[in-house]
Protein backbone atom coordinates (compact mmCIF):
# COMPACT_ATOMS: atom_id res chain seq x y z
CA UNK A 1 -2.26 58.08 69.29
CA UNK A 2 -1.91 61.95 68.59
CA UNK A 3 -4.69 62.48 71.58
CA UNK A 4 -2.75 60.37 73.87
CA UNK A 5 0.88 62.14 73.22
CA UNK A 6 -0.81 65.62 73.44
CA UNK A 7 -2.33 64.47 77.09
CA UNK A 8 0.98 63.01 78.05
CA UNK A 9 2.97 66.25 76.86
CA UNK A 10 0.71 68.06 79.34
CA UNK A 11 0.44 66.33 81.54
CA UNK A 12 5.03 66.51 81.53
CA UNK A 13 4.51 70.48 81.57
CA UNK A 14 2.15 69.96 84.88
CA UNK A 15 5.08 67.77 86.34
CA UNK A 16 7.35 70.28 85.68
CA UNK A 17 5.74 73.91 86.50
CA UNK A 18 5.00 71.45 90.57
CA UNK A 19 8.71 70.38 90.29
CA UNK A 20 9.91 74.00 89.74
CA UNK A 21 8.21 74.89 92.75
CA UNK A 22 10.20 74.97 96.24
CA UNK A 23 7.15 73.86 98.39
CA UNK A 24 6.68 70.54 96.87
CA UNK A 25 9.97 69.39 98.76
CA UNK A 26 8.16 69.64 101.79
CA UNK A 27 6.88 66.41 100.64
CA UNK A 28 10.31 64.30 100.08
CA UNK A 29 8.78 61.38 99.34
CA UNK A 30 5.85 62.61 96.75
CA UNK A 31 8.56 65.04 95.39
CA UNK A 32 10.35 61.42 94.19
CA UNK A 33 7.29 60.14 93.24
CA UNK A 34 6.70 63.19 90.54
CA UNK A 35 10.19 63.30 89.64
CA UNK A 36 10.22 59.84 88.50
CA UNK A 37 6.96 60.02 86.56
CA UNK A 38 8.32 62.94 84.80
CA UNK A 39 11.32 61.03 83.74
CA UNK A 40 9.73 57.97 82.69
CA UNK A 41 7.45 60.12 80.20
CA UNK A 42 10.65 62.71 79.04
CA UNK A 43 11.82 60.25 76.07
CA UNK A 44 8.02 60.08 75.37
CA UNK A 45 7.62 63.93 75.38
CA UNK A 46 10.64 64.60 73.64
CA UNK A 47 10.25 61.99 70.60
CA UNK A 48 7.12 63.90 70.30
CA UNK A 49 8.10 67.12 69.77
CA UNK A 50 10.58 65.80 67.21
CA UNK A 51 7.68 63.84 65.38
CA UNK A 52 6.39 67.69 65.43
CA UNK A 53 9.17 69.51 64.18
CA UNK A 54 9.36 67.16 61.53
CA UNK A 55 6.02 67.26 60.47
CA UNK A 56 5.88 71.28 60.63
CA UNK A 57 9.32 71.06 58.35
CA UNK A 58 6.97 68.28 55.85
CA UNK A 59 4.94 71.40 55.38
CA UNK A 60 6.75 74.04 54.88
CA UNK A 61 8.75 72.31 52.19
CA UNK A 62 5.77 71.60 50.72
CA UNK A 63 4.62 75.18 50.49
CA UNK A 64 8.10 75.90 49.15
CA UNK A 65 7.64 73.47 46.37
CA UNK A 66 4.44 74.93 45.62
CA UNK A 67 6.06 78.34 45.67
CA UNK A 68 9.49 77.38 43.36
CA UNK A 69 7.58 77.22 39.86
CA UNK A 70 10.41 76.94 37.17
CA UNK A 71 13.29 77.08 39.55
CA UNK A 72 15.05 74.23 39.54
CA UNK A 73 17.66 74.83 42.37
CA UNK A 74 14.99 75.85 44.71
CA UNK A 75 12.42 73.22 43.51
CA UNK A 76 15.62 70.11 44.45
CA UNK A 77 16.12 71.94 47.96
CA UNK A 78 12.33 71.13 48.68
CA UNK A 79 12.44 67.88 47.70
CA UNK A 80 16.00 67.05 49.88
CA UNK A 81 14.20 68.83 52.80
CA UNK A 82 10.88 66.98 52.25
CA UNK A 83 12.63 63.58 51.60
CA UNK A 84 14.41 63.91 54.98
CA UNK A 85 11.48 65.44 57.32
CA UNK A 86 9.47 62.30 55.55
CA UNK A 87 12.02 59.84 56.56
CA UNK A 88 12.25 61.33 60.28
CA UNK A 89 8.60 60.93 60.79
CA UNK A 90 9.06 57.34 59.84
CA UNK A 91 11.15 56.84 62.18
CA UNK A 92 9.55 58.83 65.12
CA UNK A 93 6.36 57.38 64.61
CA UNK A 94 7.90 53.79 64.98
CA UNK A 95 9.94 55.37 68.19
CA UNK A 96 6.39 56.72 69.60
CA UNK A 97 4.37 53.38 68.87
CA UNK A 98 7.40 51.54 71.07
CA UNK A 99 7.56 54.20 73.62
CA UNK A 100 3.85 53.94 74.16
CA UNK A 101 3.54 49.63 74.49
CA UNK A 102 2.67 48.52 77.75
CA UNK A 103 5.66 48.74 79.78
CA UNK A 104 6.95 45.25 81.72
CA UNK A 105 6.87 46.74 85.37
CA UNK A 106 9.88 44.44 85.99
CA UNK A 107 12.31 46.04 83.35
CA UNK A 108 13.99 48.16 86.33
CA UNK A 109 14.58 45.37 87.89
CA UNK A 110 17.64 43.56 89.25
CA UNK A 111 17.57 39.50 88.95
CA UNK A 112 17.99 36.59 90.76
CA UNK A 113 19.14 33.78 88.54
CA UNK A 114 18.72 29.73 88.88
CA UNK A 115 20.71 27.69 86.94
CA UNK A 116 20.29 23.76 87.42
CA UNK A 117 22.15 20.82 85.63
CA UNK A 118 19.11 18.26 83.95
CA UNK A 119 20.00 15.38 81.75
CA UNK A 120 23.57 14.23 80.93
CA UNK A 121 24.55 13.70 84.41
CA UNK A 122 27.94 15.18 85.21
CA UNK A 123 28.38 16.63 81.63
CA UNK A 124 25.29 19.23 82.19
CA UNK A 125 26.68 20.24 85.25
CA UNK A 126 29.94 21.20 83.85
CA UNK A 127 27.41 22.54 81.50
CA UNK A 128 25.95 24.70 83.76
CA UNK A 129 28.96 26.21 84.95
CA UNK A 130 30.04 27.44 81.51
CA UNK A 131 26.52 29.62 81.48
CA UNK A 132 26.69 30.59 84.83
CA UNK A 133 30.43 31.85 83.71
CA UNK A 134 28.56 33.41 80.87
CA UNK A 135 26.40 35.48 82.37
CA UNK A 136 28.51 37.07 84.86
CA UNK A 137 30.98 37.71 82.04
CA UNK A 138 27.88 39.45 80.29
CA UNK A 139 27.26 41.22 83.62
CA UNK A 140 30.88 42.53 84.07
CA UNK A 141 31.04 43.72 80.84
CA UNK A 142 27.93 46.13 81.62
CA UNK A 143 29.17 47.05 84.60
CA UNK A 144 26.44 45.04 86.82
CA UNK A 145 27.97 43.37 90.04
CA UNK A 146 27.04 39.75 90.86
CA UNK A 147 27.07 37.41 93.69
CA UNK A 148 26.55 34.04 94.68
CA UNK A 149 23.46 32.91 96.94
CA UNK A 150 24.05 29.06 96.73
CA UNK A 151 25.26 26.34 94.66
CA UNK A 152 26.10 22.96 94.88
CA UNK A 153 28.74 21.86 93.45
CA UNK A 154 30.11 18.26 91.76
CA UNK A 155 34.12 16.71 91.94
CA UNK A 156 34.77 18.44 88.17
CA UNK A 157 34.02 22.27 89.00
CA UNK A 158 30.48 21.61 87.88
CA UNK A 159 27.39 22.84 89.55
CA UNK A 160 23.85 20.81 90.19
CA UNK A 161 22.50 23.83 90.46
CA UNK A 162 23.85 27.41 91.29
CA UNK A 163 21.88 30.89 92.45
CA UNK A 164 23.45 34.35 91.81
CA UNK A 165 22.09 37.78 91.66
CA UNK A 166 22.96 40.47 89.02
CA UNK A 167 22.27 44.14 90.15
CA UNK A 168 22.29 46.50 87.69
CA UNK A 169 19.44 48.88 86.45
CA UNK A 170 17.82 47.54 83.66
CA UNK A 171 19.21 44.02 84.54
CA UNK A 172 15.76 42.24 84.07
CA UNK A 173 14.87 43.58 80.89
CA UNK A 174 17.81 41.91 78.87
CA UNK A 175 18.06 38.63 80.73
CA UNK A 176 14.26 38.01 81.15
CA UNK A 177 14.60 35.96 78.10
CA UNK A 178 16.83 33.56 79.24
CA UNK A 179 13.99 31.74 81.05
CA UNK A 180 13.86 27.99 79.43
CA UNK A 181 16.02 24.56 79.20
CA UNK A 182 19.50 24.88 77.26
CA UNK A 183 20.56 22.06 75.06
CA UNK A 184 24.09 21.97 74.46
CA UNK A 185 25.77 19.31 72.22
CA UNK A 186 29.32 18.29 72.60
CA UNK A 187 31.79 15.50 73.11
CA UNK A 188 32.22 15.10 76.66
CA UNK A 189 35.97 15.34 77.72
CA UNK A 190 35.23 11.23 79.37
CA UNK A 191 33.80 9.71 76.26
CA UNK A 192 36.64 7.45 74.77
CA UNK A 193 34.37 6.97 71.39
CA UNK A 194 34.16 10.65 70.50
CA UNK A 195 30.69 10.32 70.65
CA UNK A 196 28.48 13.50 70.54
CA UNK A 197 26.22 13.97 73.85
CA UNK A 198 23.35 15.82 74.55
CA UNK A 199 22.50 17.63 77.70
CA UNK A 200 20.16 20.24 79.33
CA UNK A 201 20.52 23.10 81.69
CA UNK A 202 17.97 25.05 82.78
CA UNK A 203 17.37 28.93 83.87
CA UNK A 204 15.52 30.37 85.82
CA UNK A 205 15.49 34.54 85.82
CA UNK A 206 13.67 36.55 88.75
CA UNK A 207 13.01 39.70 89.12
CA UNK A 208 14.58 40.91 92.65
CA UNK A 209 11.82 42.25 95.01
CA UNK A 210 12.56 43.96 98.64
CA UNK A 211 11.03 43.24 102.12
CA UNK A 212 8.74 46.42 101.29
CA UNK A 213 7.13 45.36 98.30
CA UNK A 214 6.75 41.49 99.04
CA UNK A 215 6.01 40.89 103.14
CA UNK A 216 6.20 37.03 103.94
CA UNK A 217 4.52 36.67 107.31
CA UNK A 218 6.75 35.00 109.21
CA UNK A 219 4.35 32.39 110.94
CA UNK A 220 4.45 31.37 107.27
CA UNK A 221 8.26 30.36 107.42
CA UNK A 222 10.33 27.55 108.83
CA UNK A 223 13.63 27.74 109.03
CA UNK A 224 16.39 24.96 110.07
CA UNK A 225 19.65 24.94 110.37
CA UNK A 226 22.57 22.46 109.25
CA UNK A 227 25.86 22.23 108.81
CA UNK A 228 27.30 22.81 105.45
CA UNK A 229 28.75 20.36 102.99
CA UNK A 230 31.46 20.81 100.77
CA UNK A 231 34.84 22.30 99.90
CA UNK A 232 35.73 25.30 102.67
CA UNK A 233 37.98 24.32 105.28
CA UNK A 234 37.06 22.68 108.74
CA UNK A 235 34.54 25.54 109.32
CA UNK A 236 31.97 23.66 106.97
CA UNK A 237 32.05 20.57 109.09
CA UNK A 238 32.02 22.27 112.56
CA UNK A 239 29.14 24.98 112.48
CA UNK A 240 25.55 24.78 111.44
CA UNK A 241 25.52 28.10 109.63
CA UNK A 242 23.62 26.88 106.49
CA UNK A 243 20.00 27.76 106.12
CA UNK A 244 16.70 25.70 104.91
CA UNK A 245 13.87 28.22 104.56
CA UNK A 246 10.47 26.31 104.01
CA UNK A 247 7.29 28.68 102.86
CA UNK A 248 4.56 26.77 104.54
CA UNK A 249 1.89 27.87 102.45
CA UNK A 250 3.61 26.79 99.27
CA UNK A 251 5.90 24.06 99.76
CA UNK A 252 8.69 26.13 98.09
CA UNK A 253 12.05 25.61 100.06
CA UNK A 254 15.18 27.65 99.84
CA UNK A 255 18.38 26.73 100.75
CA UNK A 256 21.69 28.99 101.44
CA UNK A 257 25.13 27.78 102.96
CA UNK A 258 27.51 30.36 101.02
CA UNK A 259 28.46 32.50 104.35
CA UNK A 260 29.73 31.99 107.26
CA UNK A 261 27.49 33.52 109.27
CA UNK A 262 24.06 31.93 110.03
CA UNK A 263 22.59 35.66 109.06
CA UNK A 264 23.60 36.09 105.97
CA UNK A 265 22.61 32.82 104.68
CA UNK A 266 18.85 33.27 106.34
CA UNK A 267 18.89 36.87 104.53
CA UNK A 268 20.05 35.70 101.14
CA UNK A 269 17.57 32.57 101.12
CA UNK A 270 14.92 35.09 101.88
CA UNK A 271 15.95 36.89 98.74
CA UNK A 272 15.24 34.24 96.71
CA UNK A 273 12.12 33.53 98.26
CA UNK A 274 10.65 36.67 97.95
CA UNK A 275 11.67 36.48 93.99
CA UNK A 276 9.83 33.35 93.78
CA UNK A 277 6.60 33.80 95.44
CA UNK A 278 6.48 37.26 93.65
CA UNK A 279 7.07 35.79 90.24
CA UNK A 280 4.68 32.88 91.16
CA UNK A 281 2.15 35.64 91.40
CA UNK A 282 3.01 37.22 87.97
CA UNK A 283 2.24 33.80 86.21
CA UNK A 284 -1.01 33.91 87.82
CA UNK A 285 -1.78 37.23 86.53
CA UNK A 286 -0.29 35.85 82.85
CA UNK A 287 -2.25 33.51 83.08
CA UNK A 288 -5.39 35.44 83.04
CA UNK A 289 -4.20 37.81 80.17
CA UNK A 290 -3.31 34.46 78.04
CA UNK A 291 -3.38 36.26 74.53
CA UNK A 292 -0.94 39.12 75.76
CA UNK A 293 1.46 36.28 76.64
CA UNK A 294 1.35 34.56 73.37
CA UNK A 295 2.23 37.71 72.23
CA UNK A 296 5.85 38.06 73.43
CA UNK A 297 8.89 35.42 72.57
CA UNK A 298 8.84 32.79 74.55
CA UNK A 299 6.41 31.97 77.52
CA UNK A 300 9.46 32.95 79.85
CA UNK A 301 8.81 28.52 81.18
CA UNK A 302 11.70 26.82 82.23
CA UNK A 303 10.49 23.76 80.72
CA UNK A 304 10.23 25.39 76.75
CA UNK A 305 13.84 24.38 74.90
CA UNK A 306 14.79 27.74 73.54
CA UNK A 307 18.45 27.28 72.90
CA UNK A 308 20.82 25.03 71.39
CA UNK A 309 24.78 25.27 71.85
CA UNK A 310 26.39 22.88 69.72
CA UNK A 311 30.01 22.51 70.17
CA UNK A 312 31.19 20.56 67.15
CA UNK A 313 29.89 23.01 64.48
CA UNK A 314 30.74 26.22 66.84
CA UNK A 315 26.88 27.18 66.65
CA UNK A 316 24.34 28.65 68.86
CA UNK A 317 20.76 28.01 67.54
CA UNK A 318 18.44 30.34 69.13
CA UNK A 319 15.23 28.79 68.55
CA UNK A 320 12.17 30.77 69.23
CA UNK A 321 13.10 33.41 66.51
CA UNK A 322 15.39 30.92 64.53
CA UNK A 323 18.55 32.93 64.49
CA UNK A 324 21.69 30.80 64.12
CA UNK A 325 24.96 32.04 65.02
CA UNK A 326 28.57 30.50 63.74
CA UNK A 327 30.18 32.04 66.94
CA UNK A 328 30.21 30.13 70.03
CA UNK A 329 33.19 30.76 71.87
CA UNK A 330 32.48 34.48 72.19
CA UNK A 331 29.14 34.20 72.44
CA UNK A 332 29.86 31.60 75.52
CA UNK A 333 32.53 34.44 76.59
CA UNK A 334 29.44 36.68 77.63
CA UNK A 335 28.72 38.61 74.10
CA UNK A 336 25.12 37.63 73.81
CA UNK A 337 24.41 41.30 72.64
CA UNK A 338 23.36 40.24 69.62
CA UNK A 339 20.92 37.58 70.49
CA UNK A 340 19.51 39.70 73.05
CA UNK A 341 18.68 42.60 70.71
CA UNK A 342 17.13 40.29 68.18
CA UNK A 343 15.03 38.51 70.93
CA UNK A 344 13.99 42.25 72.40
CA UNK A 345 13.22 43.85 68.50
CA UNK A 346 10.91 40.60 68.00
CA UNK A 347 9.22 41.00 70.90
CA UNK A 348 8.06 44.60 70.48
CA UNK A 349 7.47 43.68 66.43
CA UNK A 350 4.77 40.95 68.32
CA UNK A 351 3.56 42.99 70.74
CA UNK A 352 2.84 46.00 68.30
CA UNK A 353 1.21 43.53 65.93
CA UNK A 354 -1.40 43.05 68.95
CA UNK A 355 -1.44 46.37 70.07
């Protein structure tokens, strides 16, 4: 590992001595290129020279134990010192060994997220709009901005299914995780017994790809129009604005009547395309590194139950690290902080275990 860090530390000093120089500009584009690797190895380089310092001060306080003989004031300072650089080298090698894992190329990322109402009818629709609610709550709070692709809506306020994006850097690497059917439990507001129901929602998280990195030939696409159904005025009935995208090759189909304009709907369903086909391509490549994906939490499938929301004993049950928290209605108010974390330290305990 100590071979490694030394390469990357040079390797950061290279960066820097071409990034100091005023010719490289010349180049805007591999000027970016440079400036980004630097940055993504700085917290690398710098943790580093810590672990370093730390083991340089392990030393000398060492040598000043060695030197204190009888004297017991100097002899307790060389042990507080050593105690401390000790503990920090603890702590920077576990920073280094996390710094160094495999990085999720994604993590950057903004999202595209799918939520869709399963069993329990009406009841995991309504369902479904409480997490889509949560989530953008979650968003707000970390100052990500969302917005609505497509939903479709029931007579309740519920939604069959709804699509939204969250941009915000970083975006991905929290709310990969969510990937998988949610069980909730509750009495539904219609049933006269007080009978306990169980329903499903599931998510679906994508990582948000541009035109430039995913190209869909367009003899690959068909796209019809429709008029839109729903709530919104006499507009809906009157114009075919809304948007079927089919991806010939695939099968896959996107839909988008949200806007007004026949555009916007076309350019948002692409969106989502693109998302799918490129995360379609990632579970290929998963697929072929099997034992790295058994690694992580989760398989990221929509179809693995990884959370339970039960209403009557105010508990969220998070499942694939068996974490059980006695706080649903803020944790339903977008404060999933504290599932997240655990989910994200568990994954990098697994994924250090198979390093």
């Amino acid at each position: 590992m100590l071979d490694k860090l030394e390469g990357l530390e040079d390797r950061y000093d290279e960066l820097e001595g071409v990034l100091a120089s005023p010719e490289i500009y010349a180049d805007p584009p591999r000027a970016a290129a440079l400036a980004k690797e630097q940055s993504e190895l700085r917290p690398i380089v710098t943790a580093y020279r810590q672990y370093r310092a730390a083991c340089q001060e392990e030393r000398d306080a060492r040598e000043l134990m060695a030197e204190a003989g009888g004297d017991a004031e100097l002899r307790a300072l060389a042990q507080e010192t050593l105690t401390a650089s000790r503990a920090d080298i603890e702590r920077l090698e576990m920073q280094l060994k996390l710094l160094l894992l495999p990085r999720d190329e994604n993590d950057g990322r903004s999202v595209i997220m799918e939520i869709r109402a399963g069993a329990g009818g009406e009841e995991a629709a309504l369902f479904a709009a409480s997490l889509y609610r949560m989530y953008t709550m979650y968003a707000d709070a970390r100052g990500w901005k969302t917005e609505r692709i497509g939903q479709s809506e029931t007579e309740l306020g519920g939604f069959r299914e709804i699509t939204f994006s969250i941009d915000g850097e970083g975006a991905f690497s929290r709310l990969k995780y969510e990937s998988g059917v949610h069980r909730v439990q509750r009495v539904p507001e219609t049933e006269s017994q007080g009978r306990v129901h169980t329903s499903t929602v599931t998510v679906a998280v994508l990582p948000e790809v541009d035109d430039i990195e995913l190209t869909i030939d367009p003899k690959d696409l068909r796209i019809d129009t429709f008029r839109s159904s729903g709530a919104g005025g006499q507009h809906i009935n009157k114009t075919s604005s809304a948007i079927r995208v089919t991806h010939l090759p695939t099968g896959m189909v996107v839909e988008c009547q949200d806007e007004r304009s026949q555009f916007k709907n076309r350019d948002k369903a692409l969106r989502v395309l693109r998302s799918r086909l490129f995360e379609m391509e990632q579970r290929k490549r998963d697929d072929a590194i099997a034992a790295e994906r058994r690694s992580q939490v989760g398989t990221g499938d929509r179809s693995e139950r990884i959370r339970t929301y039960n209403f009557p004993e105010n508990r969220v049950s998070e499942h694939r690290i068996k974490l059980t928290l006695y706080q649903l209605d803020s944790f339903l108010d977008g404060n999933l902080d504290e599932v997240l974390d655990a989910l994200i330290t568990t994954d990098q305990a697994e994924r250090l275990r198979h390093l």
